[in-house]
PDB file of N, CA and C in Angstrom:
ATOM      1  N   UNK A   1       0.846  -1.169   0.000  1.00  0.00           N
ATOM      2  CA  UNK A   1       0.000   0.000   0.000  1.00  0.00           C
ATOM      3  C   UNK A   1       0.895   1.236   0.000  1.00  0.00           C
ATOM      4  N   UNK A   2       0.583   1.870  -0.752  1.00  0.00           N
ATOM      5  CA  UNK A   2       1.179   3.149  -0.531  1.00  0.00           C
ATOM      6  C   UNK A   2       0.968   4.434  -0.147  1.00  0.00           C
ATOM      7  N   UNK A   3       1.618   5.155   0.452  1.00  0.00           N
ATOM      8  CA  UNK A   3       1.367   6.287   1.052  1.00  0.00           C
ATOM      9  C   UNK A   3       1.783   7.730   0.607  1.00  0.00           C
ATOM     10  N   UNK A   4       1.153   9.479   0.940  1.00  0.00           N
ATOM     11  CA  UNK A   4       1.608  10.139   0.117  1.00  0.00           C
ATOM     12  C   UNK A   4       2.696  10.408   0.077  1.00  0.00           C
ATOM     13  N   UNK A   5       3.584   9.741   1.050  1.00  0.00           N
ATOM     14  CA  UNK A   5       5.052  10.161   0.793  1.00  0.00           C
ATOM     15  C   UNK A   5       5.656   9.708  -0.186  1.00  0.00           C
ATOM     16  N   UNK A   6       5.263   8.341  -0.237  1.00  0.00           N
ATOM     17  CA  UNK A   6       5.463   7.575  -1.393  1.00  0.00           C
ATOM     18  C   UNK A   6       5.331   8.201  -2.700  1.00  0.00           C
ATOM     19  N   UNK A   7       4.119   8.204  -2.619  1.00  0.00           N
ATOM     20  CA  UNK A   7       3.886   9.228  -4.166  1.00  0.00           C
ATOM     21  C   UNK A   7       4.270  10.085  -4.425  1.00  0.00           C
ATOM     22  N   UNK A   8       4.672  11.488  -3.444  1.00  0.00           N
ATOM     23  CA  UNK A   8       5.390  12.607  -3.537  1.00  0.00           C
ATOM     24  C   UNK A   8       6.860  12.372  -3.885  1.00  0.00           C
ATOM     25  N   UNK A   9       7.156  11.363  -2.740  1.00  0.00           N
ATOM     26  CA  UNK A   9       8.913  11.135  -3.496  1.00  0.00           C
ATOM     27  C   UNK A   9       9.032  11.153  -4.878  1.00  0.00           C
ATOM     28  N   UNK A  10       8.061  10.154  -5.681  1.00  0.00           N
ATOM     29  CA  UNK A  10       8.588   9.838  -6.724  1.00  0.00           C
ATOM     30  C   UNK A  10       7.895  10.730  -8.029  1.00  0.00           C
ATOM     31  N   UNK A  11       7.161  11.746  -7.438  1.00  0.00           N
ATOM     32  CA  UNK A  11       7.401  13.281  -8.474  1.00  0.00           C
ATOM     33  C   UNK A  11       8.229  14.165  -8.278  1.00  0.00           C
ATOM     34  N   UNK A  12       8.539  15.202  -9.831  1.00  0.00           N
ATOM     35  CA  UNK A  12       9.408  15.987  -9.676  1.00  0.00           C
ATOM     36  C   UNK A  12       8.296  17.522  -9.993  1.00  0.00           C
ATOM     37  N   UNK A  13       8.654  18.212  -8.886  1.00  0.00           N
ATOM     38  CA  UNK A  13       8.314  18.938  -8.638  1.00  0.00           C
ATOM     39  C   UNK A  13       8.949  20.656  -9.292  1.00  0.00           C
ATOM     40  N   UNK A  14       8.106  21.416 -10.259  1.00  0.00           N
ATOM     41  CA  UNK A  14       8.715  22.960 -10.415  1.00  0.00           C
ATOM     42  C   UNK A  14       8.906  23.566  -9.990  1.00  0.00           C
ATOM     43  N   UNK A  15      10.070  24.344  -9.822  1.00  0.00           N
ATOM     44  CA  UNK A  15      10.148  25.309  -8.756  1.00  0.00           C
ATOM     45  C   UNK A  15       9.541  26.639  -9.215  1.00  0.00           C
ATOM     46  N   UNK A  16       9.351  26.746 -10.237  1.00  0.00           N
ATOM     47  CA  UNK A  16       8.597  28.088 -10.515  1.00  0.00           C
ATOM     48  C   UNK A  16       7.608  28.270  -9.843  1.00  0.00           C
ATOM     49  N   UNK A  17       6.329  26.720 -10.704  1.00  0.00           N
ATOM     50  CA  UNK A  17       5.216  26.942 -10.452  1.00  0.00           C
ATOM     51  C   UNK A  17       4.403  26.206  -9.644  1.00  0.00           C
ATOM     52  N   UNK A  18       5.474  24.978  -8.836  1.00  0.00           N
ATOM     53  CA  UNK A  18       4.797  24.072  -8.427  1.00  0.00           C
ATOM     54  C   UNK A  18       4.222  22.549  -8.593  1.00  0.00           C
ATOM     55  N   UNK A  19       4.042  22.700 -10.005  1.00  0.00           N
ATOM     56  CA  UNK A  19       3.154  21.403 -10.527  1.00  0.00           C
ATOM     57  C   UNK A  19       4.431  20.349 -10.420  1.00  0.00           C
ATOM     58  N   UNK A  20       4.114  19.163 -10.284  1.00  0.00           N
ATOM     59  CA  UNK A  20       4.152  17.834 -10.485  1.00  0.00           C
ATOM     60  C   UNK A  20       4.330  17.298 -11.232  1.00  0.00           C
ATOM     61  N   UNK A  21       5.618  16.771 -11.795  1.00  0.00           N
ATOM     62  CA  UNK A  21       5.540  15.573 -13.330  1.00  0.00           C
ATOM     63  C   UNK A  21       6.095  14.292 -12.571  1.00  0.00           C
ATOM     64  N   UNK A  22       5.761  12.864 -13.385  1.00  0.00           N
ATOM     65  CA  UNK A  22       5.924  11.634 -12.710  1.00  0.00           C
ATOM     66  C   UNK A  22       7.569  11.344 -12.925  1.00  0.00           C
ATOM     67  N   UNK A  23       8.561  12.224 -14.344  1.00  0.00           N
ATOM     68  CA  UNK A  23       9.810  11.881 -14.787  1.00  0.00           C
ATOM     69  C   UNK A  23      10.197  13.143 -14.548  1.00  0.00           C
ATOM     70  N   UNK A  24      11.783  13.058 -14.102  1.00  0.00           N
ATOM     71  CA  UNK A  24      12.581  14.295 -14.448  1.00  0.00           C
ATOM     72  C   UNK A  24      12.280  14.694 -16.277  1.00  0.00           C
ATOM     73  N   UNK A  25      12.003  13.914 -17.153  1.00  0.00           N
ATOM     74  CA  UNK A  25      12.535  14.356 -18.523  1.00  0.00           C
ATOM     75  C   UNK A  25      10.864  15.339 -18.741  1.00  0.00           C
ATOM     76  N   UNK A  26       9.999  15.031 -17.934  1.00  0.00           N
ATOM     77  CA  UNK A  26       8.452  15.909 -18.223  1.00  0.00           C
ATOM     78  C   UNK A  26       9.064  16.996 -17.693  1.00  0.00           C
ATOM     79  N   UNK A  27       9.548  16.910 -16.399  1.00  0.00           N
ATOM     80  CA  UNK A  27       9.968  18.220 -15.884  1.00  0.00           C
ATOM     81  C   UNK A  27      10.601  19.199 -16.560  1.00  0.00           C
ATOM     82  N   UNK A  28      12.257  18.656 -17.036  1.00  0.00           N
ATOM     83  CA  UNK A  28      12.898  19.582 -17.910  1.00  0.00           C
ATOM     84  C   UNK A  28      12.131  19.776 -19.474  1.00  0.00           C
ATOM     85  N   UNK A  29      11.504  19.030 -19.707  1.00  0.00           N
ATOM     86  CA  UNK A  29      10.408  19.862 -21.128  1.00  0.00           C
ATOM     87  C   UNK A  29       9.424  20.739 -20.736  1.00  0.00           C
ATOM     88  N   UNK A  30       9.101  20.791 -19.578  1.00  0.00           N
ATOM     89  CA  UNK A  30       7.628  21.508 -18.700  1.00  0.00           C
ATOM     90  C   UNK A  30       8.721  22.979 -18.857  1.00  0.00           C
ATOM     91  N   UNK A  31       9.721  22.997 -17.723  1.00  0.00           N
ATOM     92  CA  UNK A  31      10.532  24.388 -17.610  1.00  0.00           C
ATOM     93  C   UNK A  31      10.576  24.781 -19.137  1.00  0.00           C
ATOM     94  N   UNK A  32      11.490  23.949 -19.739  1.00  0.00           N
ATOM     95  CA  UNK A  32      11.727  24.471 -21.135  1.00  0.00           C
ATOM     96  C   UNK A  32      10.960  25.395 -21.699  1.00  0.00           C
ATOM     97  N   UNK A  33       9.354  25.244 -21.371  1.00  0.00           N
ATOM     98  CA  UNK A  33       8.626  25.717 -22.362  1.00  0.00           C
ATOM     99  C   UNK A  33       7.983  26.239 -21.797  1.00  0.00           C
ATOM    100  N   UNK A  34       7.246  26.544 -20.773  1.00  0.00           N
ATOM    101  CA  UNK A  34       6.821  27.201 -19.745  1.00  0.00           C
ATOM    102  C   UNK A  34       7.208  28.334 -18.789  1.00  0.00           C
ATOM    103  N   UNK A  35       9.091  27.927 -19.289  1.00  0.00           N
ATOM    104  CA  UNK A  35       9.619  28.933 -17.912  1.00  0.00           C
ATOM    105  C   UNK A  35      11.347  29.199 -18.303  1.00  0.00           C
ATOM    106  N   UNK A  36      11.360  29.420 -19.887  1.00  0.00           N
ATOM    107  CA  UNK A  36      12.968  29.259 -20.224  1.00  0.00           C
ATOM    108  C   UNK A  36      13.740  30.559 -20.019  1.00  0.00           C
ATOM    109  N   UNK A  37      13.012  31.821 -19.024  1.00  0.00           N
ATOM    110  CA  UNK A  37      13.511  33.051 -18.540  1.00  0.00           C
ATOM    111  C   UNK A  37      14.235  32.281 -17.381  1.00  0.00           C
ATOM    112  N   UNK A  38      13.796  31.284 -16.943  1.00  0.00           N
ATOM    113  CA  UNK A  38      14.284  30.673 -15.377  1.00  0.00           C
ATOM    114  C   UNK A  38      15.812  29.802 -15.716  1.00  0.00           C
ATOM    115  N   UNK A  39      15.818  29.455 -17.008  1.00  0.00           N
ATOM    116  CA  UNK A  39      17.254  28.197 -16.967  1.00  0.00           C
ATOM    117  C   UNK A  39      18.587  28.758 -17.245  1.00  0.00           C
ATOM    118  N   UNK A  40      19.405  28.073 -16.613  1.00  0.00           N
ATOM    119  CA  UNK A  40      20.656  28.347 -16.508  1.00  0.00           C
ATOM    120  C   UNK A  40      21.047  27.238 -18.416  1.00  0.00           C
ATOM    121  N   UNK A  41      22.578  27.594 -18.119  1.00  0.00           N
ATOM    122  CA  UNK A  41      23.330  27.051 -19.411  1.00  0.00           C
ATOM    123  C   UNK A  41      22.769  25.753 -19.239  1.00  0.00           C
ATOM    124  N   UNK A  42      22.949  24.548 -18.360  1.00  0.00           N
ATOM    125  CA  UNK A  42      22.914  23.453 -18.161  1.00  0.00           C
ATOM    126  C   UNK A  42      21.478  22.747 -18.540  1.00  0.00           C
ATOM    127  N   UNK A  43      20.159  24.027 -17.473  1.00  0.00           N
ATOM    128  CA  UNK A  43      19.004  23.196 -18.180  1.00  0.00           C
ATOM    129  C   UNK A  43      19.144  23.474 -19.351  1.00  0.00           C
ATOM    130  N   UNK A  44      19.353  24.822 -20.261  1.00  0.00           N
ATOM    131  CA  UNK A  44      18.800  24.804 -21.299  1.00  0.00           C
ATOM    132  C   UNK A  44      19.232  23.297 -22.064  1.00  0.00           C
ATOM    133  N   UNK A  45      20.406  23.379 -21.883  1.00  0.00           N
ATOM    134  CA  UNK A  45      21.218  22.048 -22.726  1.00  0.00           C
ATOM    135  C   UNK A  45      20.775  21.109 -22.487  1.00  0.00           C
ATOM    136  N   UNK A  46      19.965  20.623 -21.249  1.00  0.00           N
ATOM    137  CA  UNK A  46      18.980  19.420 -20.782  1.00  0.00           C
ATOM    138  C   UNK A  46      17.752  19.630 -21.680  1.00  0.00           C
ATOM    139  N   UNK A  47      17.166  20.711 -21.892  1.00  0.00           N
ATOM    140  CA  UNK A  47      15.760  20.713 -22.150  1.00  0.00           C
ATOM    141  C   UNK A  47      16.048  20.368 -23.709  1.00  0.00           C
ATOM    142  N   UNK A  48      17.137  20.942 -24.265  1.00  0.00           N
ATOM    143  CA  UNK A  48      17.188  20.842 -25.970  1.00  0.00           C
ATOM    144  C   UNK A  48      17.380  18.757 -25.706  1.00  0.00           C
ATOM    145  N   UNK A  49      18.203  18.917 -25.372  1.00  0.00           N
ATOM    146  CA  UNK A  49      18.287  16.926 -25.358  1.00  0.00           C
ATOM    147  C   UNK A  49      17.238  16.309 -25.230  1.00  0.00           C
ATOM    148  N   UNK A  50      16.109  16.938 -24.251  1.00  0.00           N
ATOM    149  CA  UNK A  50      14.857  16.254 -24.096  1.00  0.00           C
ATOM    150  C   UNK A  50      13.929  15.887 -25.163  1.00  0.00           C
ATOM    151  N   UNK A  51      14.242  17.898 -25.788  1.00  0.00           N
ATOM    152  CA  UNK A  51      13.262  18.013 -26.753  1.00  0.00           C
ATOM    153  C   UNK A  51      13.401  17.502 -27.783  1.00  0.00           C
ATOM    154  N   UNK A  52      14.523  17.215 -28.487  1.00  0.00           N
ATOM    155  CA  UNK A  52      15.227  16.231 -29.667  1.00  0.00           C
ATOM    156  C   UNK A  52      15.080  14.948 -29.223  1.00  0.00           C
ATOM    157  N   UNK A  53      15.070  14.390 -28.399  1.00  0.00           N
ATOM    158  CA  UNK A  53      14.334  13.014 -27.903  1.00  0.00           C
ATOM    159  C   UNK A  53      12.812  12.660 -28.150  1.00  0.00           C
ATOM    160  N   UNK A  54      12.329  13.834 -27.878  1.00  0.00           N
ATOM    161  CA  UNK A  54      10.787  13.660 -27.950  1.00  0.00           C
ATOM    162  C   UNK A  54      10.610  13.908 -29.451  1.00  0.00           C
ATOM    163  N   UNK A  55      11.155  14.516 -30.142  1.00  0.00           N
ATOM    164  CA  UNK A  55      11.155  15.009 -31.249  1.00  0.00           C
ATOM    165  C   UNK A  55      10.974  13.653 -32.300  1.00  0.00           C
ATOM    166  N   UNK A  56      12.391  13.067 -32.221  1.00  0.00           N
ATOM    167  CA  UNK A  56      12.414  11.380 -32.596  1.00  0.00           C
ATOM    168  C   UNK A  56      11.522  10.740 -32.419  1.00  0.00           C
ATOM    169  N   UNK A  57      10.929  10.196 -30.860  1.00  0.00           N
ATOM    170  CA  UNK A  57      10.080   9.405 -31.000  1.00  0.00           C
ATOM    171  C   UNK A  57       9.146   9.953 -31.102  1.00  0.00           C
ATOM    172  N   UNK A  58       8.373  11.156 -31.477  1.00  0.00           N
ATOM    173  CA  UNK A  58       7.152  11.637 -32.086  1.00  0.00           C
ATOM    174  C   UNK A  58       7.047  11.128 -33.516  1.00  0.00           C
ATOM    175  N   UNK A  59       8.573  11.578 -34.670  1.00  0.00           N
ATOM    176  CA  UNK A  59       8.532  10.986 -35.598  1.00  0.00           C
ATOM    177  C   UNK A  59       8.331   9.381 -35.776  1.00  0.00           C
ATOM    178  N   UNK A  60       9.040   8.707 -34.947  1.00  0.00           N
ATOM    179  CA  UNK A  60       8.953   7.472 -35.057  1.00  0.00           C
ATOM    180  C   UNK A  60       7.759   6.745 -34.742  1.00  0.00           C
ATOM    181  N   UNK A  61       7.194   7.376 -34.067  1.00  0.00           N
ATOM    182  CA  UNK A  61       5.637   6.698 -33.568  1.00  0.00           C
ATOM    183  C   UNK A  61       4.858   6.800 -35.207  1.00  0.00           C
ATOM    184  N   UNK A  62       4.910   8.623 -35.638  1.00  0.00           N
ATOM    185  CA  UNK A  62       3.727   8.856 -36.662  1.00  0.00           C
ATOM    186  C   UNK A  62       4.080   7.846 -38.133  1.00  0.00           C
ATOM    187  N   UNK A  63       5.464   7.209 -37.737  1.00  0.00           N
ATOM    188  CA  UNK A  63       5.971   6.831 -39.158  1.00  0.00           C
ATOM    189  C   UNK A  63       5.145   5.069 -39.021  1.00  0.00           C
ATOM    190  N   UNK A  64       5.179   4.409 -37.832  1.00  0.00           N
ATOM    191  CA  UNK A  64       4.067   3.306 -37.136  1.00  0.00           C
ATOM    192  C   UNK A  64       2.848   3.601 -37.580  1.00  0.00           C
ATOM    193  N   UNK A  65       2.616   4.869 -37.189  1.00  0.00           N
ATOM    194  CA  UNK A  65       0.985   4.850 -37.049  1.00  0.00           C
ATOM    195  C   UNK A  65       0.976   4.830 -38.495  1.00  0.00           C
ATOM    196  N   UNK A  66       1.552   5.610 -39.743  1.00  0.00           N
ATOM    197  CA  UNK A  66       1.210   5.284 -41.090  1.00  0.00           C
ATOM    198  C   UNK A  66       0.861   4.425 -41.545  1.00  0.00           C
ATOM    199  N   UNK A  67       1.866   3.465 -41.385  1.00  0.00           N
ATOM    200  CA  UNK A  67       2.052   1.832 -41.307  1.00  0.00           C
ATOM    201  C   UNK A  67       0.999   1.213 -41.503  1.00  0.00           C
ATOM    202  N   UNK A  68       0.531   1.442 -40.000  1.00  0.00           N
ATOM    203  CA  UNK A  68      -0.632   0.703 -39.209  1.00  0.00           C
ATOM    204  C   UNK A  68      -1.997   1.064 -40.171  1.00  0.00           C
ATOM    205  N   UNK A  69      -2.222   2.299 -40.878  1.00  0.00           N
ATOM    206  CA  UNK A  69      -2.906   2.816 -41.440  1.00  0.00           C
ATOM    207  C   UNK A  69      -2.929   2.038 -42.980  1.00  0.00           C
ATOM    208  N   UNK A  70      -2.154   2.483 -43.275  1.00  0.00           N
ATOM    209  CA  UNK A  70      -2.016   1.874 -44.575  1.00  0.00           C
ATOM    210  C   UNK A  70      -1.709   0.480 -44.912  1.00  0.00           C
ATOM    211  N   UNK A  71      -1.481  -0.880 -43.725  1.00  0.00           N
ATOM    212  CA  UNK A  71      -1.540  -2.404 -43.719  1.00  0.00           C
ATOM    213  C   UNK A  71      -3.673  -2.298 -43.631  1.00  0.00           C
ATOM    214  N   UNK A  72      -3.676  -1.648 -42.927  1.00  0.00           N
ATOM    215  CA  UNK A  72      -5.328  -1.268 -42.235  1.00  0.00           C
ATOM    216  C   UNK A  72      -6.334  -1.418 -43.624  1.00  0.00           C
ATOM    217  N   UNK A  73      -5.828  -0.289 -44.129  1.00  0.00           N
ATOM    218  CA  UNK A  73      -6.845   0.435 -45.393  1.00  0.00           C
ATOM    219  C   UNK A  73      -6.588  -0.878 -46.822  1.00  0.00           C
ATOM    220  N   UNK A  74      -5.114  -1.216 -46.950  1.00  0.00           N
ATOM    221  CA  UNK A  74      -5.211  -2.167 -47.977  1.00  0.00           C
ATOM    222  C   UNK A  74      -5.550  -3.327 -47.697  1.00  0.00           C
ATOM    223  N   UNK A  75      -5.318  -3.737 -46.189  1.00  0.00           N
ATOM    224  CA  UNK A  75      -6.726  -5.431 -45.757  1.00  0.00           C
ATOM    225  C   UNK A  75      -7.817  -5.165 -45.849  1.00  0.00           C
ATOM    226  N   UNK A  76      -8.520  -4.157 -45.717  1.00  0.00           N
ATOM    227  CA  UNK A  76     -10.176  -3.317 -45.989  1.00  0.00           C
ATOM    228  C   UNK A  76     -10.083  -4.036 -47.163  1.00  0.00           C
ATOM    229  N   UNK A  77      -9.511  -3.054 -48.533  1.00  0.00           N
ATOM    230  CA  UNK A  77      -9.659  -3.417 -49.206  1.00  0.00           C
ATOM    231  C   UNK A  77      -9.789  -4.212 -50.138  1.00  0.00           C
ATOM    232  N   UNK A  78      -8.777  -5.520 -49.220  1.00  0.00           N
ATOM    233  CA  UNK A  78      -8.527  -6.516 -50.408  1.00  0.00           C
ATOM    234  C   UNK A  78      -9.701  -7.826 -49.841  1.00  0.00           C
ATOM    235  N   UNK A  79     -10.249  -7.518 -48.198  1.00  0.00           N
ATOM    236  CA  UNK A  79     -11.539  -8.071 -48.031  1.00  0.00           C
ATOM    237  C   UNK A  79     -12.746  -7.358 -48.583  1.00  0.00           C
ATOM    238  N   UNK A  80     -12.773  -6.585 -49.134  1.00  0.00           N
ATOM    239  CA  UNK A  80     -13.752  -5.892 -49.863  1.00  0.00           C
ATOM    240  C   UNK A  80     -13.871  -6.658 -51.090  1.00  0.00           C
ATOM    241  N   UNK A  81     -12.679  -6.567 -51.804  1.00  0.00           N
ATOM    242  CA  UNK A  81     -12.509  -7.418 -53.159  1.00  0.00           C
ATOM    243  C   UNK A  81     -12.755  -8.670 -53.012  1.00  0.00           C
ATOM    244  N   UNK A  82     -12.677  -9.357 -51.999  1.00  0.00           N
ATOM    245  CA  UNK A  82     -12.663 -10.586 -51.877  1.00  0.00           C
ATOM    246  C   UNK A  82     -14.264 -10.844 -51.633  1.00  0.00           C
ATOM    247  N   UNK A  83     -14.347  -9.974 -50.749  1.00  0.00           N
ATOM    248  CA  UNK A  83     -16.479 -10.853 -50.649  1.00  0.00           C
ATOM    249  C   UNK A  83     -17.003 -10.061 -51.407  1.00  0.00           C
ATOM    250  N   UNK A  84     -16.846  -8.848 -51.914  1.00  0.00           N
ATOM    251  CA  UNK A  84     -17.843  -8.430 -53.059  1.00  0.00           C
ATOM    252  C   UNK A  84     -17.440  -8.567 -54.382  1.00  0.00           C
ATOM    253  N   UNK A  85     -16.813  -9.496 -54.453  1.00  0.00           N
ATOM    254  CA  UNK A  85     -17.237  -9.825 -55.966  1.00  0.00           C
ATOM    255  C   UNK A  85     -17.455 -11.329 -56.154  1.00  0.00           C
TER     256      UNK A  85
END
C-alpha cells in the first residue's frame, strides 16, 4: 500500500510553479517551455536533449501509425474485393 510520501517522493516537482511531473525528462520539457527566462546554461542544454528526444520518438511513432494505417486500409480493401465480388 502506498502512502503520500510515497507518491510525492517519486514526483518531480517545479520550482517556478509548483506542478508535479511523474519523470525528471516531463519536468525539464515543462521548464523548457513554460519557464525558459528561469534556466541556466545546463538546463537549457537538458531541455534541448529532451526536446530532440521527444522530437524522434514523435517521428517514429507517426511513421508506425502510417504503417498501421495503410496495412489497415489495404486489408479493408482486399476483403472488400474478396467478398464483393
Amino acid at each position: 500500500m502506498t502512502t503520500d510520501t510515497d507518491a510525492t517522493r517519486d514526483r518531480h516537482t517545479c520550482t517556478a510553479c509548483g506542478e508535479a511531473y511523474p519523470t525528471e525528462r516531463l519536468l525539464v520539457l515543462h521548464r523548457g517551455a513554460r519557464h525558459p527566462d528561469d534556466l541556466d546554461a545546463g538546463e537549457v542544454e537538458a531541455y534541448r536533449e529532451a526536446y530532440y528526444e521527444e522530437e524522434d520518438e514523435l517521428k517514429s511513432f507517426r511513421i508506425r501509425a502510417l504503417g498501421v494505417l495503410v496495412l489497415l486500409y489495404f486489408g479493408f480493401l482486399m476483403l472488400f474485393i474478396v467478398f464483393a465480388s
